[in-house]
PDB file of N, CA and C in Angstrom:
ATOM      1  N   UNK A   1     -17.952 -29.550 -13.524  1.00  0.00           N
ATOM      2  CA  UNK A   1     -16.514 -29.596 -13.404  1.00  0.00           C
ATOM      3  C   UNK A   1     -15.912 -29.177 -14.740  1.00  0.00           C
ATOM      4  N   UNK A   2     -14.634 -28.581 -14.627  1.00  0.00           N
ATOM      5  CA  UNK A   2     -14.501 -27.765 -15.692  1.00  0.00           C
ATOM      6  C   UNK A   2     -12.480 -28.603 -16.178  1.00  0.00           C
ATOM      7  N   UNK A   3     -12.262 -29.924 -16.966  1.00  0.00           N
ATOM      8  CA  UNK A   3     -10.947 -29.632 -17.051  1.00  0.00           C
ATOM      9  C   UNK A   3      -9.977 -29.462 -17.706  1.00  0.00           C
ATOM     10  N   UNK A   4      -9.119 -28.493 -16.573  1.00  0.00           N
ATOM     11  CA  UNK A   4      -8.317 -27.734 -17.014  1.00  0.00           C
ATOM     12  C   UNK A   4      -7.116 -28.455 -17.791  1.00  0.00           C
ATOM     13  N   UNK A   5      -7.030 -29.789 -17.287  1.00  0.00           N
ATOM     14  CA  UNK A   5      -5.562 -30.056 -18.138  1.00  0.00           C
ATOM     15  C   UNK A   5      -5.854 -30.339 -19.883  1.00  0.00           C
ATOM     16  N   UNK A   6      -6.653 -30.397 -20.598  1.00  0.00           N
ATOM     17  CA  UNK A   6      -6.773 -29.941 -22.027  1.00  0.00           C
ATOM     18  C   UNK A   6      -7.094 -29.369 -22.068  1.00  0.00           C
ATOM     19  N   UNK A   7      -7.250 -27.877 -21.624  1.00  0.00           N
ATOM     20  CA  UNK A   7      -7.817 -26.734 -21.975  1.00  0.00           C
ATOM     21  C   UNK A   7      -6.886 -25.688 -22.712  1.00  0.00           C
ATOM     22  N   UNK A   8      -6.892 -25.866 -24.420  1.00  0.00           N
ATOM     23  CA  UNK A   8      -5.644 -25.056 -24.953  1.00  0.00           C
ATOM     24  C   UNK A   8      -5.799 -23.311 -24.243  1.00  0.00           C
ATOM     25  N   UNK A   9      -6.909 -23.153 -24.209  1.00  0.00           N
ATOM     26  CA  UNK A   9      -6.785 -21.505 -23.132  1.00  0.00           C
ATOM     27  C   UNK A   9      -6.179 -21.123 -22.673  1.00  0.00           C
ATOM     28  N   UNK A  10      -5.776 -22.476 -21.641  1.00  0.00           N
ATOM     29  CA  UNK A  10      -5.721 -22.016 -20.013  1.00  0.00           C
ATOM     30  C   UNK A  10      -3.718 -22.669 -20.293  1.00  0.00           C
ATOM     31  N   UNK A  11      -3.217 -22.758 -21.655  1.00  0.00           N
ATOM     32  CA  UNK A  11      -1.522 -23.071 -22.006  1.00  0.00           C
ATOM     33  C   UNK A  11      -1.058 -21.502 -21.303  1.00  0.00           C
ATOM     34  N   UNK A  12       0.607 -21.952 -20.339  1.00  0.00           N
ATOM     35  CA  UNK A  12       0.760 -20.759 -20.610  1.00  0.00           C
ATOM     36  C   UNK A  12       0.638 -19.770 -19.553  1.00  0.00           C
ATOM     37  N   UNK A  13      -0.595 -19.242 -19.021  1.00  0.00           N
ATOM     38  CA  UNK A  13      -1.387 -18.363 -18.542  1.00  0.00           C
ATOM     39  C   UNK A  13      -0.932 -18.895 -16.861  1.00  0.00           C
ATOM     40  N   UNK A  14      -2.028 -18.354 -16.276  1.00  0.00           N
ATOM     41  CA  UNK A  14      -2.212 -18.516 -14.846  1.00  0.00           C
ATOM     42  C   UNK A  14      -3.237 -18.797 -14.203  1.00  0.00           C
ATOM     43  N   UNK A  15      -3.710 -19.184 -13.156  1.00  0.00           N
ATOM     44  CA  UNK A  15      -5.488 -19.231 -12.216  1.00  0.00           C
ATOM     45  C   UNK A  15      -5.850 -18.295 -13.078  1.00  0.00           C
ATOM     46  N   UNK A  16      -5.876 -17.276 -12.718  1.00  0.00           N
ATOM     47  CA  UNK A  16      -6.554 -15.854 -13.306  1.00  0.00           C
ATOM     48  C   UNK A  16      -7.118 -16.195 -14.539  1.00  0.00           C
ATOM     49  N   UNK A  17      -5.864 -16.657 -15.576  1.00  0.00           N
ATOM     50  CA  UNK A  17      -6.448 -17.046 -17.089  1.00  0.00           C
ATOM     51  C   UNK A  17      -7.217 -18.074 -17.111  1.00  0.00           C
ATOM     52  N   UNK A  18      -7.262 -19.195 -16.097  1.00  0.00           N
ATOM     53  CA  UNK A  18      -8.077 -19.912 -16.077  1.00  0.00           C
ATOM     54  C   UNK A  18      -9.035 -19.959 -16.052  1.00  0.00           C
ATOM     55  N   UNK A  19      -9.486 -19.296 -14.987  1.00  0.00           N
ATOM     56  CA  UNK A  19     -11.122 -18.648 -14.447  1.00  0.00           C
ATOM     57  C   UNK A  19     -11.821 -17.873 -15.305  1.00  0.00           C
ATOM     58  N   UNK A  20     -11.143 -16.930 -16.182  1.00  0.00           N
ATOM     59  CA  UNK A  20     -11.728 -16.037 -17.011  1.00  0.00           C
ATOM     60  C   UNK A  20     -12.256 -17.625 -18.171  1.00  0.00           C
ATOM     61  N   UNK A  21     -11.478 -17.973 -18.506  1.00  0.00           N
ATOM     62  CA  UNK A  21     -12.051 -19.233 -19.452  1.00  0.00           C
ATOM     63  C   UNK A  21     -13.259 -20.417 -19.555  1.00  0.00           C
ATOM     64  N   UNK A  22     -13.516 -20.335 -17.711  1.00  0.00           N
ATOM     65  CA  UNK A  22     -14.359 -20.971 -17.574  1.00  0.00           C
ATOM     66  C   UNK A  22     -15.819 -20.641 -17.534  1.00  0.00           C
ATOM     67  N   UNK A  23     -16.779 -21.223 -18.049  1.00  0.00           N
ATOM     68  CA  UNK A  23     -17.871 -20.646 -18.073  1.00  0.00           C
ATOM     69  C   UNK A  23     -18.765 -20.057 -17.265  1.00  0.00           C
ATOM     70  N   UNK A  24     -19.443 -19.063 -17.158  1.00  0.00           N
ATOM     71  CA  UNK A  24     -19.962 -19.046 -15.712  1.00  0.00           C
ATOM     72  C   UNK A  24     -19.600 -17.591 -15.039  1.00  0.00           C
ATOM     73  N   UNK A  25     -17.749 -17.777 -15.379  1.00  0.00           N
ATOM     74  CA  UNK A  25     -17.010 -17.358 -14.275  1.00  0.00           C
ATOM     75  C   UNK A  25     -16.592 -16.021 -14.967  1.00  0.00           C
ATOM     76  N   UNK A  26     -16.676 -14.481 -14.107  1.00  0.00           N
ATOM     77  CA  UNK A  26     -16.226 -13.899 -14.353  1.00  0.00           C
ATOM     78  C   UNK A  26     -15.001 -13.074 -13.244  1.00  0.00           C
ATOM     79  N   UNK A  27     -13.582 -12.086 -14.370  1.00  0.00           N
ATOM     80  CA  UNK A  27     -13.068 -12.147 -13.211  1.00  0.00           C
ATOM     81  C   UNK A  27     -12.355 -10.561 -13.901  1.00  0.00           C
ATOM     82  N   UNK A  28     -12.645  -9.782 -13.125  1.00  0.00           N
ATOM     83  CA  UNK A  28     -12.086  -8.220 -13.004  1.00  0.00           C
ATOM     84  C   UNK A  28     -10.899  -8.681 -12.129  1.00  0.00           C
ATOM     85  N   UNK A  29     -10.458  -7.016 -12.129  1.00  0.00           N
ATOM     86  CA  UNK A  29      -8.930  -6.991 -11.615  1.00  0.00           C
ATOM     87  C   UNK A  29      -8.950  -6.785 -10.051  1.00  0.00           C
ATOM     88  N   UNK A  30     -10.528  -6.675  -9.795  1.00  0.00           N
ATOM     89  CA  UNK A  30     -10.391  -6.533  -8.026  1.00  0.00           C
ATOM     90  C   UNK A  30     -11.587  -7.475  -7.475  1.00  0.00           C
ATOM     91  N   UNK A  31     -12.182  -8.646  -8.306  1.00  0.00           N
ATOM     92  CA  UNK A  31     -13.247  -9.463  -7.952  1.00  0.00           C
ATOM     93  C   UNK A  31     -13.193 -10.975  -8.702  1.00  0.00           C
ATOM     94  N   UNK A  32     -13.923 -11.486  -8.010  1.00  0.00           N
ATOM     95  CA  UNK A  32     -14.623 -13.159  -8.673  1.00  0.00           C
ATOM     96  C   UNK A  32     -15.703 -12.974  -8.624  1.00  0.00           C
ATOM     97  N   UNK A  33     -16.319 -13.077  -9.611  1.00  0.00           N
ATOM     98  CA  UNK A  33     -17.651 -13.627  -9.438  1.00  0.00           C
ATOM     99  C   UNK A  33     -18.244 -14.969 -10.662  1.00  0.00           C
ATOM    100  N   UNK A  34     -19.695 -15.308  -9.434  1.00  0.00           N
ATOM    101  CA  UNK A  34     -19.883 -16.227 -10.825  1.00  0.00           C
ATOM    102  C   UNK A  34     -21.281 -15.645 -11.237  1.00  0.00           C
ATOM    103  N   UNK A  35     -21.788 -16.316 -12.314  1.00  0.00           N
ATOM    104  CA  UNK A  35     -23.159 -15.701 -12.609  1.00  0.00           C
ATOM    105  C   UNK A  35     -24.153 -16.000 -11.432  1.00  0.00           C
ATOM    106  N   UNK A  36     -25.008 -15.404 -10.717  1.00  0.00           N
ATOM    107  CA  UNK A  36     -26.049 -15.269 -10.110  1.00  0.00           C
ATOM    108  C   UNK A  36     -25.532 -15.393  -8.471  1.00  0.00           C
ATOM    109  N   UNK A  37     -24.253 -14.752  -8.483  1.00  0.00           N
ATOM    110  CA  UNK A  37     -23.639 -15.237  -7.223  1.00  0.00           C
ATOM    111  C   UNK A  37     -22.232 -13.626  -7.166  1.00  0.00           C
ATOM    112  N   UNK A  38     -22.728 -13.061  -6.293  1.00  0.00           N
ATOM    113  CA  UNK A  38     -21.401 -12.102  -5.847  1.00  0.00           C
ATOM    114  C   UNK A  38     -20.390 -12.222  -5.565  1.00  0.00           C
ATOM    115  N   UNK A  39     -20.988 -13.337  -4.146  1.00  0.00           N
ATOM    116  CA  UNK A  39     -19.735 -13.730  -3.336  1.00  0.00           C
ATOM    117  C   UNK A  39     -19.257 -15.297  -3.475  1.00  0.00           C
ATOM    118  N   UNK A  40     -17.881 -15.487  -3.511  1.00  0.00           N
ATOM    119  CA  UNK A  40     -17.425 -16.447  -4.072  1.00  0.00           C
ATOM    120  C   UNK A  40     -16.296 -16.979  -2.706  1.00  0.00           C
ATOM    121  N   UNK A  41     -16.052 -18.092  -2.534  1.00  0.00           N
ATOM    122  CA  UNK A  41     -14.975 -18.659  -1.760  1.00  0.00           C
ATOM    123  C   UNK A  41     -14.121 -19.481  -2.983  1.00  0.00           C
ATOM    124  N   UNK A  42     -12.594 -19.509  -2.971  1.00  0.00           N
ATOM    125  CA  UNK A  42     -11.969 -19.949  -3.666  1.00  0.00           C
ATOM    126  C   UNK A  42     -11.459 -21.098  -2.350  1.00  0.00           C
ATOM    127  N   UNK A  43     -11.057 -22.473  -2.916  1.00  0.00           N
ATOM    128  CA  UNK A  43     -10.531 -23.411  -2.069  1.00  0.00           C
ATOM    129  C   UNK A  43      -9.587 -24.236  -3.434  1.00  0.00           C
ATOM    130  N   UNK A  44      -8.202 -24.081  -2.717  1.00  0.00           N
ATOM    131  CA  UNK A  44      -6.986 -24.611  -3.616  1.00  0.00           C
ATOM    132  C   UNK A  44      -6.681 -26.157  -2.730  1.00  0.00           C
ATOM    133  N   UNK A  45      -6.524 -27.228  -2.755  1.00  0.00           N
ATOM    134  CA  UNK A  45      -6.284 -28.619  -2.626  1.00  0.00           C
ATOM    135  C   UNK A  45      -6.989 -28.214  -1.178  1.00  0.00           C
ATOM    136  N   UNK A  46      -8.185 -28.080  -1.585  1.00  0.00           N
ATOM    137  CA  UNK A  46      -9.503 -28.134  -0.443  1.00  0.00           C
ATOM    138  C   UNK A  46      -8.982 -27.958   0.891  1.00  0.00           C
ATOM    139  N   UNK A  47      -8.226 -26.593   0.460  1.00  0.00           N
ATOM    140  CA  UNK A  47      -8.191 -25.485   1.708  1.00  0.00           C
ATOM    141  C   UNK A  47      -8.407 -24.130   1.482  1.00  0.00           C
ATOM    142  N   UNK A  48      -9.580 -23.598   1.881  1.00  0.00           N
ATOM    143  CA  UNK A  48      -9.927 -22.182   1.736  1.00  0.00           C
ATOM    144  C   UNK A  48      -9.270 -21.096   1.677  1.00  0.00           C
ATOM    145  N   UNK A  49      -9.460 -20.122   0.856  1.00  0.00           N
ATOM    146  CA  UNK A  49      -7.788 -19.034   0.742  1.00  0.00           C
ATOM    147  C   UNK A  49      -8.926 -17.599   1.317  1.00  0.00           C
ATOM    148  N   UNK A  50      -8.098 -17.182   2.290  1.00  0.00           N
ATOM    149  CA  UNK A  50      -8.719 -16.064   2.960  1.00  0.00           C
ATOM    150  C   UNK A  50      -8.025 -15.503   2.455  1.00  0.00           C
ATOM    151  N   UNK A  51      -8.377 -14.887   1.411  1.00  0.00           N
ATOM    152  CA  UNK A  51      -8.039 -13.636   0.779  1.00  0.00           C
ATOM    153  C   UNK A  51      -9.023 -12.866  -0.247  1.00  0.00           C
ATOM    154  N   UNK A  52      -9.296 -11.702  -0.318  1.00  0.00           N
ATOM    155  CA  UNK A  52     -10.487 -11.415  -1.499  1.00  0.00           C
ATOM    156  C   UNK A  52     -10.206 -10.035  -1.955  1.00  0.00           C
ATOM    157  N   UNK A  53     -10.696  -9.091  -2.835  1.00  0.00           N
ATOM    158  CA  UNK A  53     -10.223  -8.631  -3.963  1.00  0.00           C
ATOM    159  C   UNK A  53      -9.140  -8.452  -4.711  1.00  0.00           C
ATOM    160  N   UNK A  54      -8.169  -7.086  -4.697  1.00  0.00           N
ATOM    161  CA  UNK A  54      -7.256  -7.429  -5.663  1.00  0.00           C
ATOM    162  C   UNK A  54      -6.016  -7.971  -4.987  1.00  0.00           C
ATOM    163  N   UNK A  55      -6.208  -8.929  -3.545  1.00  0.00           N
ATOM    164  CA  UNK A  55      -5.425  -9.753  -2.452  1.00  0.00           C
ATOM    165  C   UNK A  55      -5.594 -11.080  -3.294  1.00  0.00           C
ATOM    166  N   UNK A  56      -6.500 -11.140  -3.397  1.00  0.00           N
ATOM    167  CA  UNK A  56      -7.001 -12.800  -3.612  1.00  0.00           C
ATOM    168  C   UNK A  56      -6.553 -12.647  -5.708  1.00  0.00           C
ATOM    169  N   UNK A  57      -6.929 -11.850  -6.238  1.00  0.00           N
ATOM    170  CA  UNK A  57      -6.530 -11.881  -7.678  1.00  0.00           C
ATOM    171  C   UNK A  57      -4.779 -11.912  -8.174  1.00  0.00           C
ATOM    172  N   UNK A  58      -4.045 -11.339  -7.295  1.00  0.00           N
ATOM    173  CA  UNK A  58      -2.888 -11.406  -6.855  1.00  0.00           C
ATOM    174  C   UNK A  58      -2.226 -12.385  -6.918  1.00  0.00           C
ATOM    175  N   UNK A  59      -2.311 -13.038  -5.477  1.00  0.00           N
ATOM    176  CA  UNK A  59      -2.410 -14.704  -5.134  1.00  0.00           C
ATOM    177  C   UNK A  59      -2.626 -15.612  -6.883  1.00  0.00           C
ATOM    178  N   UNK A  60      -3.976 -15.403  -6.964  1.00  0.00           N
ATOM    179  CA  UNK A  60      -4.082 -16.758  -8.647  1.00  0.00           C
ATOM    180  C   UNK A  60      -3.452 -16.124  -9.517  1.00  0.00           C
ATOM    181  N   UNK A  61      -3.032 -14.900  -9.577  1.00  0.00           N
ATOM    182  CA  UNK A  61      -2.246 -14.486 -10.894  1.00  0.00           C
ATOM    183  C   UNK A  61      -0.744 -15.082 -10.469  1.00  0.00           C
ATOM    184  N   UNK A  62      -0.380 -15.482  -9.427  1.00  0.00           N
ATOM    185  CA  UNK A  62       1.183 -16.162  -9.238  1.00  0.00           C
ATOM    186  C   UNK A  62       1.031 -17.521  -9.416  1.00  0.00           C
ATOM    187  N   UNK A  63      -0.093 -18.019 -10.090  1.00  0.00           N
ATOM    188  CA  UNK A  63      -0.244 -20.116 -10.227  1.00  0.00           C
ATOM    189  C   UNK A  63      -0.139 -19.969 -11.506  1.00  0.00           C
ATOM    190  N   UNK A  64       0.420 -20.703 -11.708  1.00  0.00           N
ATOM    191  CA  UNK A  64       1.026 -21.378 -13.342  1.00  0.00           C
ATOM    192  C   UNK A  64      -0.018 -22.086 -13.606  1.00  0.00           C
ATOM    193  N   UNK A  65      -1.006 -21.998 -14.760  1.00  0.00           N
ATOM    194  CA  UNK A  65      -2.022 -22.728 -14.925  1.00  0.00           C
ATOM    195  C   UNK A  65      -1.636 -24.088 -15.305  1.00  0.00           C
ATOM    196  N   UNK A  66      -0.585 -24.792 -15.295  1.00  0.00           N
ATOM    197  CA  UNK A  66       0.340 -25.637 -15.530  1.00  0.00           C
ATOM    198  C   UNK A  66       0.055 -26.678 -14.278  1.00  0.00           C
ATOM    199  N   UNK A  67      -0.605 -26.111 -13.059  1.00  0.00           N
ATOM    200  CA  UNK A  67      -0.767 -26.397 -12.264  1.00  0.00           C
ATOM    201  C   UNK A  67      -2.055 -27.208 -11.596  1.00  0.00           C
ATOM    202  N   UNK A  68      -2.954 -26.267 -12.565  1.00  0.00           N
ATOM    203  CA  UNK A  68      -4.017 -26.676 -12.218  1.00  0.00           C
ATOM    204  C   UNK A  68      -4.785 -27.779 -13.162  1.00  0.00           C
ATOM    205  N   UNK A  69      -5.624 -28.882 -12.292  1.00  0.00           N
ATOM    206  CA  UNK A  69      -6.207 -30.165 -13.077  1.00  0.00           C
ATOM    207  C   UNK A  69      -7.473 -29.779 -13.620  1.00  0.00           C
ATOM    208  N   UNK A  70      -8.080 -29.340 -12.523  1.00  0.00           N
ATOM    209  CA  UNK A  70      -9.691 -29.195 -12.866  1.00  0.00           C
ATOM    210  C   UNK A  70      -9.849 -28.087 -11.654  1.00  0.00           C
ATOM    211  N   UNK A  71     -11.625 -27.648 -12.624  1.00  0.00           N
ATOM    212  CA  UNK A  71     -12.262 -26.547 -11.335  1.00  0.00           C
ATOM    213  C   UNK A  71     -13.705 -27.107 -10.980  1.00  0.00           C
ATOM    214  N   UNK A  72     -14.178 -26.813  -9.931  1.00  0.00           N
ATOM    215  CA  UNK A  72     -15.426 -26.945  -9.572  1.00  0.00           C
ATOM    216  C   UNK A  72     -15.827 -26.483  -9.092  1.00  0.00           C
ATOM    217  N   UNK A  73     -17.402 -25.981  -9.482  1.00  0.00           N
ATOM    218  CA  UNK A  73     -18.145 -24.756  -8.753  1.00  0.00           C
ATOM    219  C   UNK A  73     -19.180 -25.361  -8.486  1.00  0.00           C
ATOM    220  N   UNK A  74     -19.306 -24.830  -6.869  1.00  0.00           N
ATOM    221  CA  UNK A  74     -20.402 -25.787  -6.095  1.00  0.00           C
ATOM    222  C   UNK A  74     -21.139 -24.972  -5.503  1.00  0.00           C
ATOM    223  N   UNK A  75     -22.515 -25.157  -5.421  1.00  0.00           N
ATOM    224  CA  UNK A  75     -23.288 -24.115  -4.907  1.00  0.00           C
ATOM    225  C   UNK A  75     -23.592 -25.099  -3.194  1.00  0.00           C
ATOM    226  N   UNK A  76     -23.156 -24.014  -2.355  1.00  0.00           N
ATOM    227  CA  UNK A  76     -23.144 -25.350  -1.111  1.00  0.00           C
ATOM    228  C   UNK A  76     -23.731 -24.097   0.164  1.00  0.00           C
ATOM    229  N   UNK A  77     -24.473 -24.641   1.252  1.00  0.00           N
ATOM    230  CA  UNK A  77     -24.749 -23.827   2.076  1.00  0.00           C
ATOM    231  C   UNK A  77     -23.706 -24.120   3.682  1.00  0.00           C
ATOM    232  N   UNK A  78     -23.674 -22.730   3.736  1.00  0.00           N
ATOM    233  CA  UNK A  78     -22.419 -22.904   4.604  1.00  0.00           C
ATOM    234  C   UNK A  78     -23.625 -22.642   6.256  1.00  0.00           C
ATOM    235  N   UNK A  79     -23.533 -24.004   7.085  1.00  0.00           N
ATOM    236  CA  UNK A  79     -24.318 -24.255   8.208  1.00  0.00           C
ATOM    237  C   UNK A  79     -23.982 -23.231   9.070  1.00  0.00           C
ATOM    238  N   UNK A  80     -22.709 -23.008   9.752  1.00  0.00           N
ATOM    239  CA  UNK A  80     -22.314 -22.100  10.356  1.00  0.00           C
ATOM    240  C   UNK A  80     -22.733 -20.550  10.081  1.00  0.00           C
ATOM    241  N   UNK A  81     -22.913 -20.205   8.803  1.00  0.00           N
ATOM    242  CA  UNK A  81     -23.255 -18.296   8.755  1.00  0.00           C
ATOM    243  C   UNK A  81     -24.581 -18.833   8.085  1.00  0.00           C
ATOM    244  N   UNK A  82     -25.156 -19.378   8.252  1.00  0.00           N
ATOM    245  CA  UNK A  82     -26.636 -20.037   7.319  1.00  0.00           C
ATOM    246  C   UNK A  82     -26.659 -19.254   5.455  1.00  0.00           C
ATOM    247  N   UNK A  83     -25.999 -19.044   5.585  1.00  0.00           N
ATOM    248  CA  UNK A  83     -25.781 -18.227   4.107  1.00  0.00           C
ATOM    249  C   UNK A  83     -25.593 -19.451   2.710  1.00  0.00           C
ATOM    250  N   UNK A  84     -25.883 -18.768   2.223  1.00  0.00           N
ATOM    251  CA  UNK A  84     -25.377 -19.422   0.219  1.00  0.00           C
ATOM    252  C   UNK A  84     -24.306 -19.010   0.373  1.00  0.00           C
ATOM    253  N   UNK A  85     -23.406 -19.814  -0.345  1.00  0.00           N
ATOM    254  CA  UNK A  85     -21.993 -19.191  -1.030  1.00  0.00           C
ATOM    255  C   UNK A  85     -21.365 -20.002  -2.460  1.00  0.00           C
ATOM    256  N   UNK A  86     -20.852 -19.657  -3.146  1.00  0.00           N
ATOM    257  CA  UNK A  86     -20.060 -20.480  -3.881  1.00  0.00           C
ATOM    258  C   UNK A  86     -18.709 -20.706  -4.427  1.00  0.00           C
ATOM    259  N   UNK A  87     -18.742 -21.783  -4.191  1.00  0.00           N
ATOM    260  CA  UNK A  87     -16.670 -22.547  -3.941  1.00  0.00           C
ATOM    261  C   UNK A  87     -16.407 -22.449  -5.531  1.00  0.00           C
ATOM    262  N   UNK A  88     -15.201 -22.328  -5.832  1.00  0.00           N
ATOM    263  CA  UNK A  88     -14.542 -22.512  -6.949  1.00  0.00           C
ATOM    264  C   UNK A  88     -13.630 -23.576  -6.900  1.00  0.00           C
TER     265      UNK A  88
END
């Protein structure tokens, strides 16, 4: 868990600036990713945001990092598509 509310970084900025700050996490202008992981699901007050490249970078560049408490990246298997994925 990563948090954000003392994080002098993440003053200021937005999601976007957030994520780039956190370890792990990298973030271009049309992707998320984390290390050892492509595909990423983002979930904001643990509801999933269907949105992904520069849709979904969009979206966190309009959150006031002002906003955000903490992040957590969970490596979790999703039963339904039997796949890996990982939540932010």
């Amino acid at each position: 868990m990563y948090n954000v509310e003392n994080a002098v970084s993440a003053l200021g900025g937005t999601a976007t600036d957030v994520l780039k700050s956190t370890p792990g996490v990298n973030v271009s202008e049309s992707a998320i990713s984390i290390i050892g992981r492509s595909t990423v699901n983002i979930l904001i007050d643990d509801r999933l945001i269907q949105l992904s490249g520069e849709s979904l970078i969009s979206y966190l560049k309009s959150i006031p990092s002002e906003r955000i408490q903490k992040l957590k990246s969970l490596q979790i298997r999703l039963q339904n598509m039997m796949q890996q994925g990982t939540v932010v």
